[in-house]
Structure formats: structure tokens, C-alpha cells
C-alpha atoms as a PDB file:
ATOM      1  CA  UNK A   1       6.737   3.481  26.384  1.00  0.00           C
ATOM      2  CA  UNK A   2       8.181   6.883  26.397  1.00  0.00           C
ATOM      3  CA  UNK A   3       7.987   9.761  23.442  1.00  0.00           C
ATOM      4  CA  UNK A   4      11.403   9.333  22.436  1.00  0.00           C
ATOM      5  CA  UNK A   5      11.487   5.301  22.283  1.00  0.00           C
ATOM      6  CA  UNK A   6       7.820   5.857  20.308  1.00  0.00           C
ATOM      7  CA  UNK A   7       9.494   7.768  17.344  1.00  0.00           C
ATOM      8  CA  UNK A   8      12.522   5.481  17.204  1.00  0.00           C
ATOM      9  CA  UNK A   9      10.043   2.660  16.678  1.00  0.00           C
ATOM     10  CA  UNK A  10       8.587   4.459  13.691  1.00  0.00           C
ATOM     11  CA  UNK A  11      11.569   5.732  12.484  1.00  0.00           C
ATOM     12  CA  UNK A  12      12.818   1.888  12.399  1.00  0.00           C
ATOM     13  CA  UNK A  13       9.671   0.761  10.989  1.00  0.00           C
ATOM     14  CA  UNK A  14       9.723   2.896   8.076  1.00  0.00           C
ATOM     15  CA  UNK A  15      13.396   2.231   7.587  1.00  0.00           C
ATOM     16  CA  UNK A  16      13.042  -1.580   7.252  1.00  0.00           C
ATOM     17  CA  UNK A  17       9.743  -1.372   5.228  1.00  0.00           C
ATOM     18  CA  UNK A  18      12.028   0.776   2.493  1.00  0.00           C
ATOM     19  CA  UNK A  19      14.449  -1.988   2.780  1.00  0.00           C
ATOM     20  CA  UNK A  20      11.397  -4.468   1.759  1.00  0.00           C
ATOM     21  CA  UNK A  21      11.749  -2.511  -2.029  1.00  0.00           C
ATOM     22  CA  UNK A  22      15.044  -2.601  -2.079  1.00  0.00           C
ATOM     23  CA  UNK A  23      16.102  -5.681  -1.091  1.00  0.00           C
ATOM     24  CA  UNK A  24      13.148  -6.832  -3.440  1.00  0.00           C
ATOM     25  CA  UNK A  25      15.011  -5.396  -6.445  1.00  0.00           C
ATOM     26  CA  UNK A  26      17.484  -7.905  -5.679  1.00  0.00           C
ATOM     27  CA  UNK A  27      15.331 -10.916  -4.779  1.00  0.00           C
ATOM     28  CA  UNK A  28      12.901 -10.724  -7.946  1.00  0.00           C
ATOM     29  CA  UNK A  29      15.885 -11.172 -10.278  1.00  0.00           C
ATOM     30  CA  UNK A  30      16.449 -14.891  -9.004  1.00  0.00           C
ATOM     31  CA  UNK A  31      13.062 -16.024  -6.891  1.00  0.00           C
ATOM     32  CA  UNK A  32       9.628 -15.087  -8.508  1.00  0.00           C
ATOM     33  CA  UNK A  33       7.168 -12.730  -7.169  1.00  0.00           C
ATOM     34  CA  UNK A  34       5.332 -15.539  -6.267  1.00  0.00           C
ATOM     35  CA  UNK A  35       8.325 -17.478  -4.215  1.00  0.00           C
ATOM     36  CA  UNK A  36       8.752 -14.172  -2.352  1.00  0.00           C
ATOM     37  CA  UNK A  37       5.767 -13.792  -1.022  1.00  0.00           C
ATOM     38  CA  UNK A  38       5.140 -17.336   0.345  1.00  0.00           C
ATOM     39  CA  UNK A  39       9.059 -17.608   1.454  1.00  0.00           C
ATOM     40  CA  UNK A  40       8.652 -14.675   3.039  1.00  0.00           C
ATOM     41  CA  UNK A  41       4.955 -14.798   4.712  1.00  0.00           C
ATOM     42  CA  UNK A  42       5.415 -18.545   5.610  1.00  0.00           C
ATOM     43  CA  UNK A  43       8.602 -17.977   7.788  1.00  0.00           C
ATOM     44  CA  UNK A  44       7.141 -14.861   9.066  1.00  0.00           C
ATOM     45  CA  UNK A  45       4.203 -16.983  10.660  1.00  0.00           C
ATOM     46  CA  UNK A  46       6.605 -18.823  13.077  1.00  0.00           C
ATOM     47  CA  UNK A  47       7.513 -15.403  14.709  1.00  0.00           C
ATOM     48  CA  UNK A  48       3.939 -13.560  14.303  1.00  0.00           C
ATOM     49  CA  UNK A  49       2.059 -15.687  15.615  1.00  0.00           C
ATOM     50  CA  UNK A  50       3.888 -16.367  19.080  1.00  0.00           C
ATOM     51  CA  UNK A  51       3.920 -12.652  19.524  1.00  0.00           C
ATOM     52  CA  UNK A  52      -0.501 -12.275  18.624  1.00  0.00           C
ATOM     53  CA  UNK A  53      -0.724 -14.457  21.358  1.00  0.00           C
ATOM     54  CA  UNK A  54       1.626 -13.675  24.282  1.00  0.00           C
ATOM     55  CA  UNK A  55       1.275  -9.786  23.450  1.00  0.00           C
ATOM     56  CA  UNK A  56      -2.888  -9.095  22.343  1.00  0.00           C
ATOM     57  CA  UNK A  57      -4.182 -12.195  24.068  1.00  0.00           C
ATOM     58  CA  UNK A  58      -6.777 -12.609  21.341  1.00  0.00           C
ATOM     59  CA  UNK A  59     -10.536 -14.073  21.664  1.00  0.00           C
ATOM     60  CA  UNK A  60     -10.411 -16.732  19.276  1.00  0.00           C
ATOM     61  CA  UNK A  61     -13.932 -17.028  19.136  1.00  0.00           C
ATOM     62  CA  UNK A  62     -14.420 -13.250  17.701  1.00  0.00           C
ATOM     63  CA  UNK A  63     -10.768 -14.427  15.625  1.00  0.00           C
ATOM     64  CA  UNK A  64     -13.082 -17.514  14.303  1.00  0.00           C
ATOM     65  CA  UNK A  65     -16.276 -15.471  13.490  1.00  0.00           C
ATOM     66  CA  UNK A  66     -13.754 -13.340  11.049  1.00  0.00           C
ATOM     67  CA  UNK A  67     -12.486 -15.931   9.369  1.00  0.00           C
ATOM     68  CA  UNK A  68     -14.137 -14.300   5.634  1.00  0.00           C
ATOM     69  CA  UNK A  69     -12.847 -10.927   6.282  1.00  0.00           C
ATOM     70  CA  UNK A  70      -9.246 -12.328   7.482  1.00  0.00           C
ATOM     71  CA  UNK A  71      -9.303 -14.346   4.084  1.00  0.00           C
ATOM     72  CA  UNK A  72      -9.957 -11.254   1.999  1.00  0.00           C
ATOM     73  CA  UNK A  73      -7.483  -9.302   4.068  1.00  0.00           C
ATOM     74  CA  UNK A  74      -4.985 -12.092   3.339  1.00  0.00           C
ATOM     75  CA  UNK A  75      -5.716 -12.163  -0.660  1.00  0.00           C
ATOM     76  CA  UNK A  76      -5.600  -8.497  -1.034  1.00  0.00           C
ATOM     77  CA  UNK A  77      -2.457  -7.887   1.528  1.00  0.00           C
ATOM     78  CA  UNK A  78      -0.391 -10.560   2.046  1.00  0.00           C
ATOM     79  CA  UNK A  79      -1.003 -12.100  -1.792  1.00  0.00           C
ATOM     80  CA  UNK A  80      -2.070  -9.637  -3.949  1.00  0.00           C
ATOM     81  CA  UNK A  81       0.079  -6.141  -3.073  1.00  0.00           C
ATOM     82  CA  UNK A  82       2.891  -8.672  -2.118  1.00  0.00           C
ATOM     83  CA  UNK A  83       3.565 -10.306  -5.677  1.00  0.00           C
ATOM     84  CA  UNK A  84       2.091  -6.981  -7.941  1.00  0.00           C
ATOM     85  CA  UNK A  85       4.750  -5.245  -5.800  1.00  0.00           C
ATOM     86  CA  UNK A  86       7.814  -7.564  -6.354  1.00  0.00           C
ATOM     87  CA  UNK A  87       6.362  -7.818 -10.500  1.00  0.00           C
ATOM     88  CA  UNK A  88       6.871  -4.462 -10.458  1.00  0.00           C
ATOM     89  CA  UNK A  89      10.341  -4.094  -8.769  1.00  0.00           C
ATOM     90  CA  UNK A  90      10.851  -6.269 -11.792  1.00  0.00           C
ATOM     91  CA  UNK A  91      10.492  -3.313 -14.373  1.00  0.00           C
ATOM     92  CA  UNK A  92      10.665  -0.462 -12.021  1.00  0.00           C
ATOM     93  CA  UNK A  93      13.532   1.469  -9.165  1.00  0.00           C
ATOM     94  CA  UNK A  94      13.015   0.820  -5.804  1.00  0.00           C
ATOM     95  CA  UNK A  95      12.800   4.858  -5.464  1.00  0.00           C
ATOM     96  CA  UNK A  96      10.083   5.079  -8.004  1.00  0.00           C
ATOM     97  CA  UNK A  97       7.874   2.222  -6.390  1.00  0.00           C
ATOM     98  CA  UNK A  98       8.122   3.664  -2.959  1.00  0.00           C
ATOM     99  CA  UNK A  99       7.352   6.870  -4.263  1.00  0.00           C
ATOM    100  CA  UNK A 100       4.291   6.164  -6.353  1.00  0.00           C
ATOM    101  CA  UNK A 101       2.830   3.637  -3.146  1.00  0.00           C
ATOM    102  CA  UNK A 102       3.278   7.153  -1.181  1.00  0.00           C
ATOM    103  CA  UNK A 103       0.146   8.126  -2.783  1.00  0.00           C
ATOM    104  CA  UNK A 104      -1.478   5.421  -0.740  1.00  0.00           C
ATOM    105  CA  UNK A 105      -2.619   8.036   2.401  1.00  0.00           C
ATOM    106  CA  UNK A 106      -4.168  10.228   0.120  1.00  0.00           C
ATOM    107  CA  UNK A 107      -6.238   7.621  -1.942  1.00  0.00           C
ATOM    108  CA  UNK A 108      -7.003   5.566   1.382  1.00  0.00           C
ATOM    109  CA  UNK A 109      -8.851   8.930   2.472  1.00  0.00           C
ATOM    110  CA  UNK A 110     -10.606   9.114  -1.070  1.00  0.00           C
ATOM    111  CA  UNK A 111     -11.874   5.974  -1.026  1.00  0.00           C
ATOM    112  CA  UNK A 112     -13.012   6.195   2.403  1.00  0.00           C
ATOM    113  CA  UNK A 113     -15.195   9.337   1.616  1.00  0.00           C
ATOM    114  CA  UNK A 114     -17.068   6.887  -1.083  1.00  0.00           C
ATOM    115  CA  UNK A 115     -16.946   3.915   0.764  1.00  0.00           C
ATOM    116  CA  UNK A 116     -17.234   4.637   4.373  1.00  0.00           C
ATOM    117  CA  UNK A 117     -18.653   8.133   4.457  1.00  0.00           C
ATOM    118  CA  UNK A 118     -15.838   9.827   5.647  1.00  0.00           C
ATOM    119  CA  UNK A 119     -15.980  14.037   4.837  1.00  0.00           C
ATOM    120  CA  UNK A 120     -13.153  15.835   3.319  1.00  0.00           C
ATOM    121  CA  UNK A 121     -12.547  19.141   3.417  1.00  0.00           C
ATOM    122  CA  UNK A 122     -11.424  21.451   0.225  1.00  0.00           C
ATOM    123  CA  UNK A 123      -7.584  21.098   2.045  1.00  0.00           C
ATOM    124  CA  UNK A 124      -7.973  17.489   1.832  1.00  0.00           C
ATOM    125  CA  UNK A 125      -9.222  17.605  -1.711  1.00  0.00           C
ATOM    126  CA  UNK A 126      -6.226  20.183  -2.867  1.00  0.00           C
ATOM    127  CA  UNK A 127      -4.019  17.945  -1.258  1.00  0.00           C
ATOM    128  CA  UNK A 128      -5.303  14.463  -3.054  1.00  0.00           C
ATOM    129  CA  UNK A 129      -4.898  16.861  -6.559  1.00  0.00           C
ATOM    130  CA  UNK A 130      -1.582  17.561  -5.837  1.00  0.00           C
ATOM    131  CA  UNK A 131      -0.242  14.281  -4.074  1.00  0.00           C
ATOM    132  CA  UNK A 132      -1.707  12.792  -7.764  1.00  0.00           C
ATOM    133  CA  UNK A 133       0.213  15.449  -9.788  1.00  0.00           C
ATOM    134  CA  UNK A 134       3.132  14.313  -8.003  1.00  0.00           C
ATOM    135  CA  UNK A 135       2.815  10.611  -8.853  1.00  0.00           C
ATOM    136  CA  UNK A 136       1.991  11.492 -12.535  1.00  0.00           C
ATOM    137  CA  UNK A 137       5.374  13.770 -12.802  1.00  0.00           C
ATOM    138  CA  UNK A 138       7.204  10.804 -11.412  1.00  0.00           C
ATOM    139  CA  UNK A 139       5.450   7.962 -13.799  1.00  0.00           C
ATOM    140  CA  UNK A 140       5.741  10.336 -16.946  1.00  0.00           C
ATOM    141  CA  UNK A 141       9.698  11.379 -16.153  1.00  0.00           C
ATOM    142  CA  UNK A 142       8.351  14.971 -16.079  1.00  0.00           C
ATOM    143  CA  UNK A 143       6.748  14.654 -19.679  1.00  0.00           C
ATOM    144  CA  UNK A 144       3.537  15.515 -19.010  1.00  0.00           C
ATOM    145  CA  UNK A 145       2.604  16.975 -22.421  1.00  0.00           C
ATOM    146  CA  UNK A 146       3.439  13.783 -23.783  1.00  0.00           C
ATOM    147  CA  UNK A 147       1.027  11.739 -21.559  1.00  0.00           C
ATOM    148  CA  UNK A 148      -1.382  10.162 -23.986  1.00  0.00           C
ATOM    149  CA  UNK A 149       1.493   9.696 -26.343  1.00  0.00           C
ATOM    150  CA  UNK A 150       4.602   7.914 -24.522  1.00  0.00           C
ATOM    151  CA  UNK A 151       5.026   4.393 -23.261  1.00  0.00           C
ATOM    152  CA  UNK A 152       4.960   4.084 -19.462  1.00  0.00           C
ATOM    153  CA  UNK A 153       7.057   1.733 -17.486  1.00  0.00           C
ATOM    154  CA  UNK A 154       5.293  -1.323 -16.432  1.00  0.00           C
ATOM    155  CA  UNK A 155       6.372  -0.991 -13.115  1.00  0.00           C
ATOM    156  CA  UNK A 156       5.089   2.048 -12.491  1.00  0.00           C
ATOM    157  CA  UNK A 157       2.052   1.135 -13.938  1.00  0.00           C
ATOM    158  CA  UNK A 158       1.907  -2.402 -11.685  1.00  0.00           C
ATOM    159  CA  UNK A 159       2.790  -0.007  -8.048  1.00  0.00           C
ATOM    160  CA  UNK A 160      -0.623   1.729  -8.816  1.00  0.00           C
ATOM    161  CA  UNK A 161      -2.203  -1.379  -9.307  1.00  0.00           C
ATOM    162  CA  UNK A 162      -0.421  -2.531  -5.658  1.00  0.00           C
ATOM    163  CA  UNK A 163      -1.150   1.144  -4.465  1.00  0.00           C
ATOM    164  CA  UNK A 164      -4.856   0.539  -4.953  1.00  0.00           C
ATOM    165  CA  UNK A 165      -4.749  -3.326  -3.819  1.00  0.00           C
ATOM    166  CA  UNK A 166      -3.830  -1.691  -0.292  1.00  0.00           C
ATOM    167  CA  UNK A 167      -5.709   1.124  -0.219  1.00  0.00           C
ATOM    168  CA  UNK A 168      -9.074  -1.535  -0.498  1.00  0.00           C
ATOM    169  CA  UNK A 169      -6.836  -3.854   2.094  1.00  0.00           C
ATOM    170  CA  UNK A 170      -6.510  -0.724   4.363  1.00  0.00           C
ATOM    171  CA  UNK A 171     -10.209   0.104   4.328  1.00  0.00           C
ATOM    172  CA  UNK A 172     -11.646  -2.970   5.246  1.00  0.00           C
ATOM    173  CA  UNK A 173      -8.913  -3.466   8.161  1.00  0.00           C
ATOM    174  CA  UNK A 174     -10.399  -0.518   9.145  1.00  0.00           C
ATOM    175  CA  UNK A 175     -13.795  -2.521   9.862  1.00  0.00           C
ATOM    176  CA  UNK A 176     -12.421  -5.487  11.771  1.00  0.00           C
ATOM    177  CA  UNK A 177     -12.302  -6.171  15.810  1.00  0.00           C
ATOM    178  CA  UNK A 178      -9.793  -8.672  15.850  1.00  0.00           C
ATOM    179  CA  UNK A 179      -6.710  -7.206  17.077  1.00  0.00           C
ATOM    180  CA  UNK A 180      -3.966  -5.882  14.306  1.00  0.00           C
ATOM    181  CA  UNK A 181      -1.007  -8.521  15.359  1.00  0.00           C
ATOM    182  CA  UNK A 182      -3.674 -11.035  15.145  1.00  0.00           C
ATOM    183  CA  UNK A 183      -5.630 -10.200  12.327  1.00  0.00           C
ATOM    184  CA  UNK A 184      -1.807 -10.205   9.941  1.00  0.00           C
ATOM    185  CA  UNK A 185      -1.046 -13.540  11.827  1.00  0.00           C
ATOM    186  CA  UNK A 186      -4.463 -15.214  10.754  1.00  0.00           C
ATOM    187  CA  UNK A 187      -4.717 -13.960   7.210  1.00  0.00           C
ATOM    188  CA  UNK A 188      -1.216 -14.687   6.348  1.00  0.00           C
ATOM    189  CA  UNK A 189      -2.071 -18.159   7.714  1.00  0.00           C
ATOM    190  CA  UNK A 190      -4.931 -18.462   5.239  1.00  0.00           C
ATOM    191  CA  UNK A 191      -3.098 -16.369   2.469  1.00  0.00           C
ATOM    192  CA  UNK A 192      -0.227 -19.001   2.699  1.00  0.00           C
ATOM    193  CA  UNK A 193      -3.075 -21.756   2.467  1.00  0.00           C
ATOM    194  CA  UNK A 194      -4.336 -20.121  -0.874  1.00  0.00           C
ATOM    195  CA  UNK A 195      -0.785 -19.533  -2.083  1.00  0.00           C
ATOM    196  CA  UNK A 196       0.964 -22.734  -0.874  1.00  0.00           C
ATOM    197  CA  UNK A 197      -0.530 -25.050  -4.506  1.00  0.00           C
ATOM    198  CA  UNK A 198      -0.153 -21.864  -7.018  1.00  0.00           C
ATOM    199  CA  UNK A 199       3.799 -22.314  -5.074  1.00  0.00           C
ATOM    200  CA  UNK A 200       4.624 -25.919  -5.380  1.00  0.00           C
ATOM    201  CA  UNK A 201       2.817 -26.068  -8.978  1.00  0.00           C
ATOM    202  CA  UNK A 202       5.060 -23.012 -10.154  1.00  0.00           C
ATOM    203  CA  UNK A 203       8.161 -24.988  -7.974  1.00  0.00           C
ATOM    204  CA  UNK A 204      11.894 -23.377  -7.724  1.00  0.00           C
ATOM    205  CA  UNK A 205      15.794 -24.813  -8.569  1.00  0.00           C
ATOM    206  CA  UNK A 206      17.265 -24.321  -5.142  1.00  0.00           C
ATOM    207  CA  UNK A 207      20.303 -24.266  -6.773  1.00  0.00           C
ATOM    208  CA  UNK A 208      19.430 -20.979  -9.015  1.00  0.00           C
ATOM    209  CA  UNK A 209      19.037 -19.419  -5.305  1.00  0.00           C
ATOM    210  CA  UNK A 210      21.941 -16.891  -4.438  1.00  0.00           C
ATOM    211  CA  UNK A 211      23.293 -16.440  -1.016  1.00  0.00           C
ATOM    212  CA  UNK A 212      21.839 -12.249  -1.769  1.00  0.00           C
ATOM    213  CA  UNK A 213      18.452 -13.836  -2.111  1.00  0.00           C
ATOM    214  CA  UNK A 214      18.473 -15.773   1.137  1.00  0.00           C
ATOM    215  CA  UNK A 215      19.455 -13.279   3.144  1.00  0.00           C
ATOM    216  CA  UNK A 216      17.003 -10.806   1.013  1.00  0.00           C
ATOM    217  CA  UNK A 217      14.252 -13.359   1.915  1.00  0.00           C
ATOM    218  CA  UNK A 218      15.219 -13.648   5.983  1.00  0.00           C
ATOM    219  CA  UNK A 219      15.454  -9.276   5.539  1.00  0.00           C
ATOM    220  CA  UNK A 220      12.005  -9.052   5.065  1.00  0.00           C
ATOM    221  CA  UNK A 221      10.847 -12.080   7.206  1.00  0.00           C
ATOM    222  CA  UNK A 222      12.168 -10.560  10.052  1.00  0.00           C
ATOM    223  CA  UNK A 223      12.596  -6.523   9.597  1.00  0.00           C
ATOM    224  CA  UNK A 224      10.115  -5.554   6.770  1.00  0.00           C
ATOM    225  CA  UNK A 225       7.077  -8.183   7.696  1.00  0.00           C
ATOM    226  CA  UNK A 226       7.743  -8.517  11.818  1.00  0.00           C
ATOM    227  CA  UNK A 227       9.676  -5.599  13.445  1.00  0.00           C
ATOM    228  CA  UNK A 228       8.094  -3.201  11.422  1.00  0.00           C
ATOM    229  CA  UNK A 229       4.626  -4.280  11.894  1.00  0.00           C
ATOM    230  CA  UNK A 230       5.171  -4.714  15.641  1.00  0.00           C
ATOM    231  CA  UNK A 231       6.705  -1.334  16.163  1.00  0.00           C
ATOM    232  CA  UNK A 232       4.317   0.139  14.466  1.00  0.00           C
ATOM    233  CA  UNK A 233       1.495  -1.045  16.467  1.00  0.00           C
ATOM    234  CA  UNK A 234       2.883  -0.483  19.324  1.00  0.00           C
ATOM    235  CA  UNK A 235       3.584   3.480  18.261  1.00  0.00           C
ATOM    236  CA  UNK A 236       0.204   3.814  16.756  1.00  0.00           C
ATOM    237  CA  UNK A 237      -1.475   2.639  20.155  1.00  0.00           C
ATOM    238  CA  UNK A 238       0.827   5.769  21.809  1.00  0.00           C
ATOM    239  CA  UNK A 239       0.721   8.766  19.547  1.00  0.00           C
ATOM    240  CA  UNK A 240      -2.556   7.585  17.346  1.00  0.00           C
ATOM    241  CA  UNK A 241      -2.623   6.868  13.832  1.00  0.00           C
ATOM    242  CA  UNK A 242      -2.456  10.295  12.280  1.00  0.00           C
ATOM    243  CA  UNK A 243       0.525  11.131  13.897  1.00  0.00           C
ATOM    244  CA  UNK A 244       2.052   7.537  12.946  1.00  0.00           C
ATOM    245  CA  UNK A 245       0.719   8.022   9.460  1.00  0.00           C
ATOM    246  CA  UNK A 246       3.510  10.902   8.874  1.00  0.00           C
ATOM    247  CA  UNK A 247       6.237   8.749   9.671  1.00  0.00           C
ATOM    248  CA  UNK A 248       5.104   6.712   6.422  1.00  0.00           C
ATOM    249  CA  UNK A 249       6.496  10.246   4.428  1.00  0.00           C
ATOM    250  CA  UNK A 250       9.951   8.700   5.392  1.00  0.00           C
ATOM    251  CA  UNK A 251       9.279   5.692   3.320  1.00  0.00           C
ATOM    252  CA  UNK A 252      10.333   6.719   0.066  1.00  0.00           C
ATOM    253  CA  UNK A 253      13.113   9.142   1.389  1.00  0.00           C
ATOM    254  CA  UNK A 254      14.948   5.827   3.048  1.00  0.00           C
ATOM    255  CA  UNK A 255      14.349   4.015   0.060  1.00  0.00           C
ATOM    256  CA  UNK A 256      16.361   6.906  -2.073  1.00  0.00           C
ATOM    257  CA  UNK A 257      19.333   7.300   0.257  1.00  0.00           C
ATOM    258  CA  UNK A 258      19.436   3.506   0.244  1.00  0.00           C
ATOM    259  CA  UNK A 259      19.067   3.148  -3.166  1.00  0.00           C
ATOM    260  CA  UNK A 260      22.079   5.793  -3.637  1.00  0.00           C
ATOM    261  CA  UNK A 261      24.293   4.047  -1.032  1.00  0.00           C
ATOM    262  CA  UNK A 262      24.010   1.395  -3.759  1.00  0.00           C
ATOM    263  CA  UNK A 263      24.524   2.894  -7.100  1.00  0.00           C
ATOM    264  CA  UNK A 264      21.430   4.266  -8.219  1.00  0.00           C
ATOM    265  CA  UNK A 265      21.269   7.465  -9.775  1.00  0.00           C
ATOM    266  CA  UNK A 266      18.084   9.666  -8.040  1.00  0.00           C
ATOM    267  CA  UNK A 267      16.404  11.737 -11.278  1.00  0.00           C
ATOM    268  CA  UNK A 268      15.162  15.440 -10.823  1.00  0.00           C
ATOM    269  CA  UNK A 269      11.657  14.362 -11.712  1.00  0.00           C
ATOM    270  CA  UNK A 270      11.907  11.936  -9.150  1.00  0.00           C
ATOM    271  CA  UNK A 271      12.801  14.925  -6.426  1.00  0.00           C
ATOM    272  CA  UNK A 272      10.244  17.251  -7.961  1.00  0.00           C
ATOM    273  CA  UNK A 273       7.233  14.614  -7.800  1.00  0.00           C
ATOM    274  CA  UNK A 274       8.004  13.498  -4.467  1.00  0.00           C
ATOM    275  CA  UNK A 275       8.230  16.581  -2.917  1.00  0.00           C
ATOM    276  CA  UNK A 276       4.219  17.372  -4.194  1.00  0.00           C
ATOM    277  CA  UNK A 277       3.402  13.310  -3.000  1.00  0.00           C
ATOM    278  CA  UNK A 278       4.769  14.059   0.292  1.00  0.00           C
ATOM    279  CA  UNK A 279       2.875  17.964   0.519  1.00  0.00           C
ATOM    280  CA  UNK A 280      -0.479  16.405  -0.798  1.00  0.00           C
ATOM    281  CA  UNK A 281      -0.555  13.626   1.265  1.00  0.00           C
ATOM    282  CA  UNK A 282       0.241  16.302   4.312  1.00  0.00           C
ATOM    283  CA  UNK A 283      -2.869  18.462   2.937  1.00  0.00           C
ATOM    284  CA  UNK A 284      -4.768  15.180   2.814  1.00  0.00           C
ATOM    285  CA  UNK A 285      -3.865  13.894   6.200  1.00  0.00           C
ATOM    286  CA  UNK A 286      -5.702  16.742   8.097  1.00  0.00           C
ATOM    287  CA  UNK A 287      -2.491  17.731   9.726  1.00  0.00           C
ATOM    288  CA  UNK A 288      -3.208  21.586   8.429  1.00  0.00           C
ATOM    289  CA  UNK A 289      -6.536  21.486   9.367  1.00  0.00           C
ATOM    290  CA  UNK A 290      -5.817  20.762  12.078  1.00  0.00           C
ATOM    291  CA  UNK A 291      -3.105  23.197  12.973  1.00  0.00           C
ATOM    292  CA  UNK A 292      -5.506  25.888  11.401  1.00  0.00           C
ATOM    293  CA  UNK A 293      -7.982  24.833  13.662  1.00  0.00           C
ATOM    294  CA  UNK A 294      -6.113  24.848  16.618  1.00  0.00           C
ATOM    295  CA  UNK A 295      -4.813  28.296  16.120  1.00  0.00           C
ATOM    296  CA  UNK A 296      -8.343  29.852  15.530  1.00  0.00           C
ATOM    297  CA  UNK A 297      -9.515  28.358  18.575  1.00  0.00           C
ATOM    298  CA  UNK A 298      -6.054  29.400  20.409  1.00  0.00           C
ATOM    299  CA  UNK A 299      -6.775  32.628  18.850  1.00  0.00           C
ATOM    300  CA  UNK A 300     -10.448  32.583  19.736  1.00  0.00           C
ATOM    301  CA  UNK A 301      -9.801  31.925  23.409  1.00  0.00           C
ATOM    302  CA  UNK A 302      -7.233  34.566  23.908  1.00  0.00           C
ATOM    303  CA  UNK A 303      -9.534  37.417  23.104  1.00  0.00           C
ATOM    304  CA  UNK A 304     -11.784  36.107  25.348  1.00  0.00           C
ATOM    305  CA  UNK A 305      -9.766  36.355  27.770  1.00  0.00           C
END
């Protein structure tokens, strides 16, 4: 796979995962969060799992011995950021949510300093700081001397709830051997187990179902939960997953232009925070140490020569 077909992939991965909020916005108001998820998930199994096994080839055996961390992958993934995210497209813009869950780099690298002994550096740390001023400019509407005092939106409130479901879900993918195709195959498999009686017990009037939800629904069976996840592992196995990880920036941006294609009326707060989420979750990425790095050594090597 050539360079230029690599960032195509992960500029059409990004693109249909900012169609999963939108097209959620739209969903939510006739399905619940609930019917989303294991609509979504269960028809998504027919195509994943056909491509895990022609494409990675998995060791069952290793799949098998898994099976506990697949399940928790499943409940925290597939279930839980799943229905807190379509709960909060309930109460919340699609802009908003993808902009707060662009916090999620930033906080996956926190986490991972407690958790898995990771280092940061004080760029790193200046970066989380400001990625998190960001978020709390766009949750407040730029009020931030009324923050103890004014009445948040519940959806912004429920996307950091879904922002830390992932980062947890993120963080113990980190730890498994089973390959990635594989490992969202077999955990959606037992998600949709878990989910399947909470479903049927909760039931839904077919004939409250809009043709906008169905094709919402087959939108993010087939863009936002199979060609994006596919691209993207196939681009992260080429470039790496720090360079990948930028392309997530693009996220939130897609979701906006979308979102104004349709109607919806992008707030100055909304610019303001993003901008800092997307600079502190560059600072927290390593990209500038790295680039400061490379230049001292560049720099370093030239006057030794």
C-alpha cells in the first residue's frame, strides 16, 4: 500500500467515524441508544467477521484464552461508549460531542502514565492542561467564571463520561495479542450476547422506525463500524500509530462542516475550544518532541561534521 492510498484511508476513516455523530443525532430521536448499538453492532458482525478471518488469519486458541479481556473490551467499547454516546447526542450537537471525545488522545496518555507506566514529558503535560482548557471552554459556552454556578448540558456532561469509557477501552486493547480485526469481531460477538436480553426486554414499534433511521443504522454498520475500522488498521500497520493518531484531529472538523452542510449553526466558543483540544492533544502526542528532538540531533550531527 502506497503513501498516498495510506492517507486516503485515514482521511476516509475519520470522515465516516464523524458521520457516526451525526447521523446519530438523527437516529436517537426515533431508535434508543440501546437499539442503536445492537442494530448496529449485530449487522456489523456479518461483515467483520468474514474479513478477521480471510485478512489476520487468527489463532483461535490465543482468540479463546482471551475470551475475559474480549468481554470487557466488548462492555466498555462496543456497549458502554456506544449507548453513553448516542444518550448524549440526545441532549448535545454532533460538533460539541466530537469535540469534547477529541480530548480522548490526551487522557489515553494520562492514564497510561498511572496505569501502565508510561513517562510524560513537561510538553506532554502542557499539552494535556491545555487540550482540558479547551474542552472546558467548549462545555461552559466560554463562561468560565461562571463554572461552579451554571447548569451544564447533559450531553456534554455524558461525552466525558463516553470519553473516559474509551480511554479505559483503549488502554487495555493496548495489552491484548489477539489481532485488532479480530479482537472488535469477538467482543462485539459477546457484547451483542450481553446486550441482545436488555434489547428484546426494552423491544421497538417497527412502525415508529423512519426510512432516515434505517439508512442511519446501515451508515454506521457499514462506514462508521467496518470501513473505518479496516482502513484504519490497515494505515496504522504502514505509517504507525502516532502518525495515524493525528488523522483523529480531523474528527471533529468533519463533524462541523457536516453539521453546517445541514443547518447547524458552529458557535465561537466552539472554534476557540477546539482549536486548544486539537494544539494540546498535538503537545500531548509527542509530535513536538519529537520534531525538537530531531532537530537537536540534526543540529548536533552537523557540527560534527
Amino acid at each position: 500500500m502506497n503513501q498516498a492510498r495510506t492517507w486516503i484511508f485515514l482521511i476516509l476513516a475519520t470522515l465516516f467515524w464523524a458521520g457516526n455523530y451525526v447521523f446519530g443525532k438523527y437516529v436517537v430521536a426515533e431508535l434508543t441508544p440501546v437499539w442503536i448499538t445492537f442494530s448496529r453492532w449485530v449487522l456489523s458482525l456479518f461483515i467483520l467477521l468474514p474479513i478477521a478471518i480471510i485478512v489476520e488469519k487468527p489463532d483461535w486458541k490465543k482468540v479463546k484464552e482471551s475470551w475475559l479481556t474480549l468481554l470487557l473490551l466488548g462492555l466498555l467499547g462496543i456497549i458502554g461508549y456506544n449507548i453513553i454516546l448516542y444518550t448524549a447526542l440526545g441532549y448535545t450537537s454532533p460538533t460539541n460531542a466530537a469535540l469534547i471525545s477529541a480530548v480522548n488522545p490526551g487522557l489515553i496518555v494520562l492514564l497510561s502514565v498511572f496505569l501502565l507506566k508510561e513517562s510524560l514529558t513537561k510538553i506532554q503535560i502542557t499539552g494535556l492542561f491545555v487540550s482540558l482548557f479547551g474542552a472546558l471552554i467548549i462545555i461552559t459556552r466560554g463562561n468560565l467564571l461562571g463554572i461552579f454556578q451554571m447548569d451544564y448540558n447533559r450531553g456534554d456532561l455524558l461525552m466525558i463520561g463516553a470519553v473516559i469509557v474509551w480511554t479505559f477501552y483503549s488502554i487495555i486493547g493496548k495489552r491484548i495479542s489477539v489481532p485488532p480485526i479480530t479482537a472488535t469481531a469477538v467482543s462485539t460477538f459477546l457484547a451483542m450476547v450481553v446486550l441482545a436480553p436488555f434489547a428484546f426486554w426494552q423491544g421497538i414499534d417497527l412502525a415508529q422506525v423512519s426510512s432516515i433511521s434505517i439508512y442511519g443504522i446501515l451508515y454506521m454498520c457499514i462506514f462508521s463500524s467496518v470501513c473505518s475500522f479496516v482502513f484504519w488498521n490497515m494505515s496504522v500497520r504502514k505509517v504507525g500509530a502516532s502518525q495515524a493518531g493525528i488523522f483523529l484531529n480531523l474528527i471533529p472538523v468533519f463533524t462541523a462542516l457536516i453539521s453546517m452542510a445541514l443547518g447547524e449553526a458552529i458557535l465561537t466558543e466552539q472554534i476557540i475550544g477546539g482549536l486548544l483540544v486539537f494544539i494540546g492533544v498535538y503537545l500531548t502526542s509527542g509530535m513536538l518532541s519529537n520534531r525538537v528532538g530531531h532537530w537537536k540531533r540534526k543540529k548536533e550531527y552537523s557540527k560534527g561534521a
